[in-house]
PDB file of N, CA and C in Angstrom:
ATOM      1  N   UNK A   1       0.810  -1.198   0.000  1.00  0.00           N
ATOM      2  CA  UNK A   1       0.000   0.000   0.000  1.00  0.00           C
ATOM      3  C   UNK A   1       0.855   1.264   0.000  1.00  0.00           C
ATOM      4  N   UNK A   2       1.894   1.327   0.797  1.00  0.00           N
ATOM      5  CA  UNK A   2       2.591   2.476   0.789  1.00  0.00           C
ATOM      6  C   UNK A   2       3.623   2.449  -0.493  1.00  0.00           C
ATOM      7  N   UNK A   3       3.449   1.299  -1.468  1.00  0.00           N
ATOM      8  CA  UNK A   3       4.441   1.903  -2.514  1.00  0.00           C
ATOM      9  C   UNK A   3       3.692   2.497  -3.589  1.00  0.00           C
ATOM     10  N   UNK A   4       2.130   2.193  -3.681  1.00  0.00           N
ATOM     11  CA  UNK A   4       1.423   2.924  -4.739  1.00  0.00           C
ATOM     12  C   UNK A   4       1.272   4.132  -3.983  1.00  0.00           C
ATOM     13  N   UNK A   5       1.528   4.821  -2.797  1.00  0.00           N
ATOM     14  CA  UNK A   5       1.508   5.987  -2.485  1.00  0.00           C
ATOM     15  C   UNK A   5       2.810   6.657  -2.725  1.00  0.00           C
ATOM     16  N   UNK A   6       3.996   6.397  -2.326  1.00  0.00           N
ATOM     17  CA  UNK A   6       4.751   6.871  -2.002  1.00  0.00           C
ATOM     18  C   UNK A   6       5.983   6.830  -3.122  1.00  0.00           C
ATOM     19  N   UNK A   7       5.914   7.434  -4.275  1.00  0.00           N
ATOM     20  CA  UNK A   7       6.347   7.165  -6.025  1.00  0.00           C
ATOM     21  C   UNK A   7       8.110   7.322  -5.892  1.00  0.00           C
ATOM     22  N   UNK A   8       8.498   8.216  -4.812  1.00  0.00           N
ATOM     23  CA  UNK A   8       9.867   8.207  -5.122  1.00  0.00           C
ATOM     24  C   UNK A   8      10.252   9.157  -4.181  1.00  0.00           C
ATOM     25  N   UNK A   9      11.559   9.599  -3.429  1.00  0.00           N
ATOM     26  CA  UNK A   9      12.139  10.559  -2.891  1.00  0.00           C
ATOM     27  C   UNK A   9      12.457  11.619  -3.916  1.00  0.00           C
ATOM     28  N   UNK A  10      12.266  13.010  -3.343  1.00  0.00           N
ATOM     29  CA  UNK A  10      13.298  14.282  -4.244  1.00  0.00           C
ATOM     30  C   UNK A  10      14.545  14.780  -3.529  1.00  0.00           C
ATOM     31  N   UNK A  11      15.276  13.982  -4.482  1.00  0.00           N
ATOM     32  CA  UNK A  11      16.516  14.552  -3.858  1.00  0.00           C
ATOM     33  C   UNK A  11      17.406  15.464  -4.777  1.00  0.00           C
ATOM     34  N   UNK A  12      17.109  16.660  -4.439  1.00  0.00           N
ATOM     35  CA  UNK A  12      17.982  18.153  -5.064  1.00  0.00           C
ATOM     36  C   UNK A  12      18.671  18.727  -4.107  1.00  0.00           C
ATOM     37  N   UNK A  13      19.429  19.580  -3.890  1.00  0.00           N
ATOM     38  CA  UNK A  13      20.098  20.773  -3.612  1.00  0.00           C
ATOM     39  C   UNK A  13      19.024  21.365  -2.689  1.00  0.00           C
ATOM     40  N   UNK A  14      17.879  21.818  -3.009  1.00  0.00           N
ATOM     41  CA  UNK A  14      17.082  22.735  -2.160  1.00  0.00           C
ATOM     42  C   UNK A  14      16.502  21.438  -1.293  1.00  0.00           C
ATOM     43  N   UNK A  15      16.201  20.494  -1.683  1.00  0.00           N
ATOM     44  CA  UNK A  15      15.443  18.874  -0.598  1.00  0.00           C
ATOM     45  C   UNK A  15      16.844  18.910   0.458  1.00  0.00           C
ATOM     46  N   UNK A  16      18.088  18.530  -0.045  1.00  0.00           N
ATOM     47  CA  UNK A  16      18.966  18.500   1.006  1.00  0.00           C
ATOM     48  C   UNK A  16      19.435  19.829   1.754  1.00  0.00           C
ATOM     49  N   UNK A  17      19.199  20.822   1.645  1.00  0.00           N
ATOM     50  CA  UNK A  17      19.052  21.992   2.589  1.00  0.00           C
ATOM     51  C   UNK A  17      17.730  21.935   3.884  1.00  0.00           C
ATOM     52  N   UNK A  18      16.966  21.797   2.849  1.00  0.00           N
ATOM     53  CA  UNK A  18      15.887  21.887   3.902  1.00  0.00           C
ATOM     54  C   UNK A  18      15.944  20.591   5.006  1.00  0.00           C
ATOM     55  N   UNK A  19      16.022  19.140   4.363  1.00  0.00           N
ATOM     56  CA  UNK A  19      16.358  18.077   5.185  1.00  0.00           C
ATOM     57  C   UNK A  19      17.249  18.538   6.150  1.00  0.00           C
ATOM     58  N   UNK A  20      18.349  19.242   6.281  1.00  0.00           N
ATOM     59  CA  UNK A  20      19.271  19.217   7.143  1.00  0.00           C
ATOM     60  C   UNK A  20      19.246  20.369   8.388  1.00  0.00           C
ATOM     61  N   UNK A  21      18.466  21.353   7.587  1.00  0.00           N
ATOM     62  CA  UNK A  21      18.135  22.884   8.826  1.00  0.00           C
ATOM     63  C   UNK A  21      16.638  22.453   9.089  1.00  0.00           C
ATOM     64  N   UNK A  22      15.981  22.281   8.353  1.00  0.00           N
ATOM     65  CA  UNK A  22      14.420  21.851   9.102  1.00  0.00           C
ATOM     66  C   UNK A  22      13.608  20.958   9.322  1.00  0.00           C
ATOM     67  N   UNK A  23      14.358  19.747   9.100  1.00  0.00           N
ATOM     68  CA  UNK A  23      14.152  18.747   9.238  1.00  0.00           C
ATOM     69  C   UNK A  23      12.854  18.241   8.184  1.00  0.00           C
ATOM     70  N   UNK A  24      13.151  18.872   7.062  1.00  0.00           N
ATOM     71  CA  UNK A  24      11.826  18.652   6.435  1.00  0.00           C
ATOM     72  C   UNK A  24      12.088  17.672   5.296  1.00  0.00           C
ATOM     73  N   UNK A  25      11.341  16.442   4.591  1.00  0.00           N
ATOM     74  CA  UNK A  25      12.042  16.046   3.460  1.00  0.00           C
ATOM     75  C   UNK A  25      10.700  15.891   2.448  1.00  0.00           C
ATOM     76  N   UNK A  26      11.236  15.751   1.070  1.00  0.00           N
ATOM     77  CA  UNK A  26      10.203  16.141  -0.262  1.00  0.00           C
ATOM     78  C   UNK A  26       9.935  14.310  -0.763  1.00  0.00           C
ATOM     79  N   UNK A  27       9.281  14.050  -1.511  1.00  0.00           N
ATOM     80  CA  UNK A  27       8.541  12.957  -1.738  1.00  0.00           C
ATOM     81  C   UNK A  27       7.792  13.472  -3.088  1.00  0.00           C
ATOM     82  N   UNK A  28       7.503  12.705  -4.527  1.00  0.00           N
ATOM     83  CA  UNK A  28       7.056  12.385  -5.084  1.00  0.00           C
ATOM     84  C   UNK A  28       5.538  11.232  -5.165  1.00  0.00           C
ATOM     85  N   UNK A  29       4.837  11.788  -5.324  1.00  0.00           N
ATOM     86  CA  UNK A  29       3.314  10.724  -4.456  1.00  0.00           C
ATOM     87  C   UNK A  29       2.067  11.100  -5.618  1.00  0.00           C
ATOM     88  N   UNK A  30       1.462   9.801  -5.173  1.00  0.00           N
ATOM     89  CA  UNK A  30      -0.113  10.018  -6.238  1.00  0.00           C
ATOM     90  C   UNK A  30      -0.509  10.910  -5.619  1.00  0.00           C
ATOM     91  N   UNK A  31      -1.195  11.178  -7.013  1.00  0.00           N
ATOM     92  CA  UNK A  31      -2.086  12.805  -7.439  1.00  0.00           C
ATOM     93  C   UNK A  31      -2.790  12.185  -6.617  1.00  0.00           C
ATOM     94  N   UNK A  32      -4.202  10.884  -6.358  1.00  0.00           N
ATOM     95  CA  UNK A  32      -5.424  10.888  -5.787  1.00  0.00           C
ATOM     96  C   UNK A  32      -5.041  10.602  -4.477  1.00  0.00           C
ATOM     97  N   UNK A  33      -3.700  10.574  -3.976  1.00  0.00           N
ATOM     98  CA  UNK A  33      -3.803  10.623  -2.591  1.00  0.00           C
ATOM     99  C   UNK A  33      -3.400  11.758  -1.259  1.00  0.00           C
ATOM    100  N   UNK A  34      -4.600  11.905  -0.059  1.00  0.00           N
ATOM    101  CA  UNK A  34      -4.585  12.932   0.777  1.00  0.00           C
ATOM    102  C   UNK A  34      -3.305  12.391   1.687  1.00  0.00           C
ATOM    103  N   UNK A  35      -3.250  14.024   2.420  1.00  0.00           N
ATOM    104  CA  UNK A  35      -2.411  13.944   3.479  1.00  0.00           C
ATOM    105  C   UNK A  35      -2.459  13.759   4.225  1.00  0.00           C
ATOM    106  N   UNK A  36      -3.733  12.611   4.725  1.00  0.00           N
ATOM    107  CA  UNK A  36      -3.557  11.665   6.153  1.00  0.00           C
ATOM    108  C   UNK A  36      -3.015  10.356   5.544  1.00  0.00           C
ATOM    109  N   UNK A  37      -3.417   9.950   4.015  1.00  0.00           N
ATOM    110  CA  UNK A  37      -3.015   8.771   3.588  1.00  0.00           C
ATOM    111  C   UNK A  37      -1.102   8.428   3.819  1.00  0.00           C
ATOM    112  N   UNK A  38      -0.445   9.810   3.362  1.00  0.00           N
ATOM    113  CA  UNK A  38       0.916   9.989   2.829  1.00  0.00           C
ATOM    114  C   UNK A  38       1.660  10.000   4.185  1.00  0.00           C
ATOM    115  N   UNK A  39       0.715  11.083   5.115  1.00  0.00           N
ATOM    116  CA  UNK A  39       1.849  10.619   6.697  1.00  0.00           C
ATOM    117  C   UNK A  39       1.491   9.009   6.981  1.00  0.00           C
ATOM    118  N   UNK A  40       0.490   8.431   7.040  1.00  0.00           N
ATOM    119  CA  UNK A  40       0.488   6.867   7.441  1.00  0.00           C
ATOM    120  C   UNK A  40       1.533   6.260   6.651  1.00  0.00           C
ATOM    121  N   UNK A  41       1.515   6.556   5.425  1.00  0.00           N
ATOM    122  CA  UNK A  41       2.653   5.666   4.553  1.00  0.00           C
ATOM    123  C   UNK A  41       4.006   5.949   4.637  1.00  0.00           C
ATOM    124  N   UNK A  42       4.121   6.825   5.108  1.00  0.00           N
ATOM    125  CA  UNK A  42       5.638   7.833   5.299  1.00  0.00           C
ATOM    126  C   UNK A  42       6.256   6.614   6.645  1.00  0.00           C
ATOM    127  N   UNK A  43       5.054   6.686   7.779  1.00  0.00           N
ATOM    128  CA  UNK A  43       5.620   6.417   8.722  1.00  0.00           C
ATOM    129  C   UNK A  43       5.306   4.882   9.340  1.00  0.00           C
ATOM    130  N   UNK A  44       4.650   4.130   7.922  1.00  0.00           N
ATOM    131  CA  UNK A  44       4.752   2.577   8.059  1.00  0.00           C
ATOM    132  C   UNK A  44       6.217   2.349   7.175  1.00  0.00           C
ATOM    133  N   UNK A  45       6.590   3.240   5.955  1.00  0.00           N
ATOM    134  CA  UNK A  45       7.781   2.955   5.103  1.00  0.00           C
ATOM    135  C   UNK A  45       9.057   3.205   6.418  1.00  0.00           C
ATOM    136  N   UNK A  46       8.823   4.325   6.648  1.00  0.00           N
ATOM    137  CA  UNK A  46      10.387   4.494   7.003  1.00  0.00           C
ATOM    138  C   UNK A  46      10.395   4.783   8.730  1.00  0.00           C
ATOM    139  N   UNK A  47       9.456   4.539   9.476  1.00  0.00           N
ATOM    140  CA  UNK A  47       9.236   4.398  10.969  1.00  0.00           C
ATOM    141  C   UNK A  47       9.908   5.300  11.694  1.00  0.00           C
ATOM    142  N   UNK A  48       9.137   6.442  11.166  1.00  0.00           N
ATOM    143  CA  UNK A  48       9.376   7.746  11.671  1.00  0.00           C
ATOM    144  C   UNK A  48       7.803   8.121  12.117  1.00  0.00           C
ATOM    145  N   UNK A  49       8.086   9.594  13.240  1.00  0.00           N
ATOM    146  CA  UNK A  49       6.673   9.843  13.457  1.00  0.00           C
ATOM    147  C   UNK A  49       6.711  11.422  12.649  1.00  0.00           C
ATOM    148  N   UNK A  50       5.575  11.226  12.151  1.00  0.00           N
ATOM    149  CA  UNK A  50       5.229  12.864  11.058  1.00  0.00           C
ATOM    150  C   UNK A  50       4.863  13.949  11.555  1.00  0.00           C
ATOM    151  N   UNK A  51       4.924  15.052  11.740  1.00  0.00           N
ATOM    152  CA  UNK A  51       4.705  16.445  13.033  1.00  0.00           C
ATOM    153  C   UNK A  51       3.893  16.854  11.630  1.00  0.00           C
ATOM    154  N   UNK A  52       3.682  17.260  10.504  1.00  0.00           N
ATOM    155  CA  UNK A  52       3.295  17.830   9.481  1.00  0.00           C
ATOM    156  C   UNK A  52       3.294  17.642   7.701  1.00  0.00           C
ATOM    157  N   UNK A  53       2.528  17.368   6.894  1.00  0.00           N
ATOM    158  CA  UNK A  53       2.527  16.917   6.035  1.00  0.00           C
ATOM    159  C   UNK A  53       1.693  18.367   4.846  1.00  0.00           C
ATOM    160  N   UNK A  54       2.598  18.963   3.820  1.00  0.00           N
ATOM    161  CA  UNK A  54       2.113  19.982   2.987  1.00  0.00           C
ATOM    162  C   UNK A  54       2.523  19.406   1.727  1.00  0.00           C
ATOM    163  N   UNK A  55       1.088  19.350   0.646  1.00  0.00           N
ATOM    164  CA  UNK A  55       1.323  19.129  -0.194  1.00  0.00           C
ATOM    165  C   UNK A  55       1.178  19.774  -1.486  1.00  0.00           C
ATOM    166  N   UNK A  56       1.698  19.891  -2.513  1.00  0.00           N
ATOM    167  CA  UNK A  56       1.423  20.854  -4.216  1.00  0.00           C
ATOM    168  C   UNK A  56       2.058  20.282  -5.003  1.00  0.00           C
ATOM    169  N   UNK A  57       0.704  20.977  -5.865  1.00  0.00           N
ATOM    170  CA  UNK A  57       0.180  19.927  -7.446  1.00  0.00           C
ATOM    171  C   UNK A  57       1.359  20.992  -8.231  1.00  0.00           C
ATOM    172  N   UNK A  58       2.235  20.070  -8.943  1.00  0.00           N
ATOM    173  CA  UNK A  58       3.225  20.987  -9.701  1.00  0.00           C
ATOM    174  C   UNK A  58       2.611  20.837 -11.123  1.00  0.00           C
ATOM    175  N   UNK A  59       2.770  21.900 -12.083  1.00  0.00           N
ATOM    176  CA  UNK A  59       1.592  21.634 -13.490  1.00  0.00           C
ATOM    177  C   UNK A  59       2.789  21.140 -14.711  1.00  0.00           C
ATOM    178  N   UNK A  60       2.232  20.365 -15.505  1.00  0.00           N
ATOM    179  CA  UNK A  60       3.110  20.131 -16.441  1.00  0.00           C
ATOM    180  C   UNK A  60       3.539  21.127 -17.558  1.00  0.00           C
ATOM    181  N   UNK A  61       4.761  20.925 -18.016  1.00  0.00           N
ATOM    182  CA  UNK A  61       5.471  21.724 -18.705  1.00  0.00           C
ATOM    183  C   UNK A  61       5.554  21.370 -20.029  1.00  0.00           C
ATOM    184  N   UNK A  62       5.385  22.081 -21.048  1.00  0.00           N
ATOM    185  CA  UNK A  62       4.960  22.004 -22.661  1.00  0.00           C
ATOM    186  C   UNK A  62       7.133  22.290 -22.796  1.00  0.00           C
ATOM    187  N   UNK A  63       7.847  21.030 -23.526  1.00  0.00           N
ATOM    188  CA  UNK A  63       9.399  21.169 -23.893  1.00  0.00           C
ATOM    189  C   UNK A  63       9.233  21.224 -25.174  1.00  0.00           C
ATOM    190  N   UNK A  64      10.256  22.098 -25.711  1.00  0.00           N
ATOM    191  CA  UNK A  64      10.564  21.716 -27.309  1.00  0.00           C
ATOM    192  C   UNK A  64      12.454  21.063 -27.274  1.00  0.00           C
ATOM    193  N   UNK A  65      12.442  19.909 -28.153  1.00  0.00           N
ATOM    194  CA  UNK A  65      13.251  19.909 -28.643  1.00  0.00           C
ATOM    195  C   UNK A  65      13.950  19.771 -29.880  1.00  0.00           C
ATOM    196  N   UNK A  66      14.919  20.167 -30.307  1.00  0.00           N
ATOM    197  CA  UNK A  66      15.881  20.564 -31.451  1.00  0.00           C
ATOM    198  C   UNK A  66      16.279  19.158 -32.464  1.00  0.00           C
ATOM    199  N   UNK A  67      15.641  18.725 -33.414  1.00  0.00           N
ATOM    200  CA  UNK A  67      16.608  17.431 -34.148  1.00  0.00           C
ATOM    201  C   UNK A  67      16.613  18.084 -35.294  1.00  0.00           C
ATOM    202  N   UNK A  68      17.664  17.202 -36.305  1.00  0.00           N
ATOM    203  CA  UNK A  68      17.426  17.134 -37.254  1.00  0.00           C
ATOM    204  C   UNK A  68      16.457  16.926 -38.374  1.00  0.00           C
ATOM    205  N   UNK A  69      15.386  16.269 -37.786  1.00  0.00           N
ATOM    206  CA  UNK A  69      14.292  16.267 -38.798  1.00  0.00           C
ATOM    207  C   UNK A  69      13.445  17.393 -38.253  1.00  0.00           C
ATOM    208  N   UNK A  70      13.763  18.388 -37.393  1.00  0.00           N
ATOM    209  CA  UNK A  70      12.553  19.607 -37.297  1.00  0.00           C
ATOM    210  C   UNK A  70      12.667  19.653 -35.886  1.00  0.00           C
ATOM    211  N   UNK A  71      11.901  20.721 -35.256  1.00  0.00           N
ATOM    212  CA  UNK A  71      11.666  20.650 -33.816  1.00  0.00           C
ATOM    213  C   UNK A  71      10.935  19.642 -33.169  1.00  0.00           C
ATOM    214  N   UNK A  72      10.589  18.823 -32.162  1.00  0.00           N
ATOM    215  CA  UNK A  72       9.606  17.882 -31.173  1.00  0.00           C
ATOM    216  C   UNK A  72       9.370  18.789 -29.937  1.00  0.00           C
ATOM    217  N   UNK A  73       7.756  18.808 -30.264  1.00  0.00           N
ATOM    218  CA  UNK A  73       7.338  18.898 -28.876  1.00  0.00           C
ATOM    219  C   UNK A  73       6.643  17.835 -28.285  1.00  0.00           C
ATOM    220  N   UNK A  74       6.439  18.225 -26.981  1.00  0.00           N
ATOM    221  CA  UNK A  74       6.306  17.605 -25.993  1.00  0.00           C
ATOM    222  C   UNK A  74       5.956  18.079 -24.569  1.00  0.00           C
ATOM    223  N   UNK A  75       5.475  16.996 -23.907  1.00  0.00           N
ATOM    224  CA  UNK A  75       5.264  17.631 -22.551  1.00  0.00           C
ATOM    225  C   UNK A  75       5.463  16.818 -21.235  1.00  0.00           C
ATOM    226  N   UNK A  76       5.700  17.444 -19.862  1.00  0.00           N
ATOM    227  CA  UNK A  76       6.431  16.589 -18.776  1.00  0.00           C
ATOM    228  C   UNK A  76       4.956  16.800 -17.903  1.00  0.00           C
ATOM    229  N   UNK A  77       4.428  15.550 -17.934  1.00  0.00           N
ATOM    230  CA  UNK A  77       3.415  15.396 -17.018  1.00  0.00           C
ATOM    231  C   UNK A  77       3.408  16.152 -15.685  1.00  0.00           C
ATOM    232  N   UNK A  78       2.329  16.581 -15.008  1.00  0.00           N
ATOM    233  CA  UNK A  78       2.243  17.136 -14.001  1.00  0.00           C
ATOM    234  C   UNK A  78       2.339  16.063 -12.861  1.00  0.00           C
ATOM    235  N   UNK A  79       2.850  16.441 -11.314  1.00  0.00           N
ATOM    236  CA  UNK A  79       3.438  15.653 -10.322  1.00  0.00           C
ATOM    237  C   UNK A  79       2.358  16.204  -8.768  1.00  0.00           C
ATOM    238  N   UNK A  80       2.384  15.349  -8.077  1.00  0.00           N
ATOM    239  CA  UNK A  80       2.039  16.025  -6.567  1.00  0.00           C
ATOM    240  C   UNK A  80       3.776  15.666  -5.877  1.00  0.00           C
ATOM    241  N   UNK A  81       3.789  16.397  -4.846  1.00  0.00           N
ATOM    242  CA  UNK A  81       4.929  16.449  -4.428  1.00  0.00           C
ATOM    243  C   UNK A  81       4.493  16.516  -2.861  1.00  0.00           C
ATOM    244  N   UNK A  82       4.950  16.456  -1.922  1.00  0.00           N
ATOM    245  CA  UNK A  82       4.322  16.419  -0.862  1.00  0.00           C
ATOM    246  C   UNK A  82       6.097  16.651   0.150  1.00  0.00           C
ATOM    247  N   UNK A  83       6.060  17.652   0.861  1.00  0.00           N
ATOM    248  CA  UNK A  83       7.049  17.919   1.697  1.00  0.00           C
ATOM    249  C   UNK A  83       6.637  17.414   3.381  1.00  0.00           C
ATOM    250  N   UNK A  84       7.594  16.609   3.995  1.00  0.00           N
ATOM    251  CA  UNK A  84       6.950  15.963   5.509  1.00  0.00           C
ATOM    252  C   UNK A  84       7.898  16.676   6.317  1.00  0.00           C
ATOM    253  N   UNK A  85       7.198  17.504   7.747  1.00  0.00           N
ATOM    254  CA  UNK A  85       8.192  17.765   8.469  1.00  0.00           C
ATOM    255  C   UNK A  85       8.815  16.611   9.594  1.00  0.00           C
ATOM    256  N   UNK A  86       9.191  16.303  10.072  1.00  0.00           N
ATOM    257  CA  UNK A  86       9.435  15.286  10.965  1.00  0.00           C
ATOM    258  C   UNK A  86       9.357  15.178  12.336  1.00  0.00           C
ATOM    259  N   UNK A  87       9.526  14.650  13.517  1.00  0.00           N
ATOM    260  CA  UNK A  87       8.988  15.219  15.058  1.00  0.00           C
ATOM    261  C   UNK A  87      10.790  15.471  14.886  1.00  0.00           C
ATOM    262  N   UNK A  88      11.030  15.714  16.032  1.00  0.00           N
ATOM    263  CA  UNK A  88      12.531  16.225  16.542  1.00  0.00           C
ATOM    264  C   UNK A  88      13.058  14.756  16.825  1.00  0.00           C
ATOM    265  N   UNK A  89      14.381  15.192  16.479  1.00  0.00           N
ATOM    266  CA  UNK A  89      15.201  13.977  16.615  1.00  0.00           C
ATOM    267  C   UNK A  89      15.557  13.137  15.918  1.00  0.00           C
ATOM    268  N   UNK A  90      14.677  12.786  14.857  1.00  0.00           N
ATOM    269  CA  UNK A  90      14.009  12.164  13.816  1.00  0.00           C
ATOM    270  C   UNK A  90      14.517  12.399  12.150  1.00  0.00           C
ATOM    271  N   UNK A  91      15.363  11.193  11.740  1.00  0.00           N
ATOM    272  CA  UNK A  91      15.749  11.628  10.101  1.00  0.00           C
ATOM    273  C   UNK A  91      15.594  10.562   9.567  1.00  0.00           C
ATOM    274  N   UNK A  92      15.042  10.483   8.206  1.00  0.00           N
ATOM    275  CA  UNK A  92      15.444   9.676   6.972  1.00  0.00           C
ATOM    276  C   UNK A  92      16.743   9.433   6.839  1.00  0.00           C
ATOM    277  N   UNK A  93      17.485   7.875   6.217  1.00  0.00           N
ATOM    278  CA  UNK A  93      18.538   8.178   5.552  1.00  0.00           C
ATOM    279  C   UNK A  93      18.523   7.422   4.289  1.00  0.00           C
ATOM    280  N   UNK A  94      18.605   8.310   3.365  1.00  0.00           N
ATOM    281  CA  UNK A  94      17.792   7.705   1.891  1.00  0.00           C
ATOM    282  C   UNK A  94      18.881   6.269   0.903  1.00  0.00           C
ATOM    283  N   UNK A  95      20.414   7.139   1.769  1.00  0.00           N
ATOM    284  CA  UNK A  95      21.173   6.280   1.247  1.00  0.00           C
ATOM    285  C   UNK A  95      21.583   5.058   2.107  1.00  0.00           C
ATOM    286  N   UNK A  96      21.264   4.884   2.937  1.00  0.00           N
ATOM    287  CA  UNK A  96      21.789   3.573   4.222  1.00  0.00           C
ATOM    288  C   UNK A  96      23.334   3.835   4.204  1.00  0.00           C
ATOM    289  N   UNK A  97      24.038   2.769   3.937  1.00  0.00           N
ATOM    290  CA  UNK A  97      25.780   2.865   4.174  1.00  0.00           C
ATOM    291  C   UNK A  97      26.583   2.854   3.258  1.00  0.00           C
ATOM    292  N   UNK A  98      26.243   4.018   2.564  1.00  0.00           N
ATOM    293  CA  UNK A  98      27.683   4.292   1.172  1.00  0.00           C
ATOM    294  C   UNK A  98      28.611   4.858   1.434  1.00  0.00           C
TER     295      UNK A  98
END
């Protein structure tokens, strides 16, 4: 249940800032699911307890690209994204022991 919720970690530059000063981390998640569903799944996946869960619908983006036979367009589907704050004390570690 929590893997049809829970589509993937975001891990950027601005996800690992915020992970580290506010304890907050970003998540990739179905569009049809709420934010009581995503803290339950957050915190059966990775057995943490959730202080706060904010989520936004990011809209998809119309790309062009450049070939030789002419331009291609295209477009990058739209995402929910869902940022979790965490209780204190409390971290993800996405990579285990590298």
């Amino acid at each position: 249940m929590a893997k049809t919720i829970i589509i993937k970690p975001i891990i950027t530059e601005k996800a690992e800032i915020l992970s580290e000063s506010l304890n907050q981390y970003s998540f990739v998640v179905n569009k049809k699911c709420n934010k009581i569903e995503i803290k339950k799944a957050i915190e059966e996946m990775y057995s943490v307890n959730v202080s706060s869960v904010n989520t936004i619908v990011m809209p998809s983006k119309s790309k062009n690209r450049n070939t030789r036979s002419g331009i291609l367009k295209g477009q990058v589907s739209s995402y929910k994204k869902a940022i979790i704050t965490l209780a204190e004390g409390e971290e993800i570690n996405f990579f285990g022991d590298i």
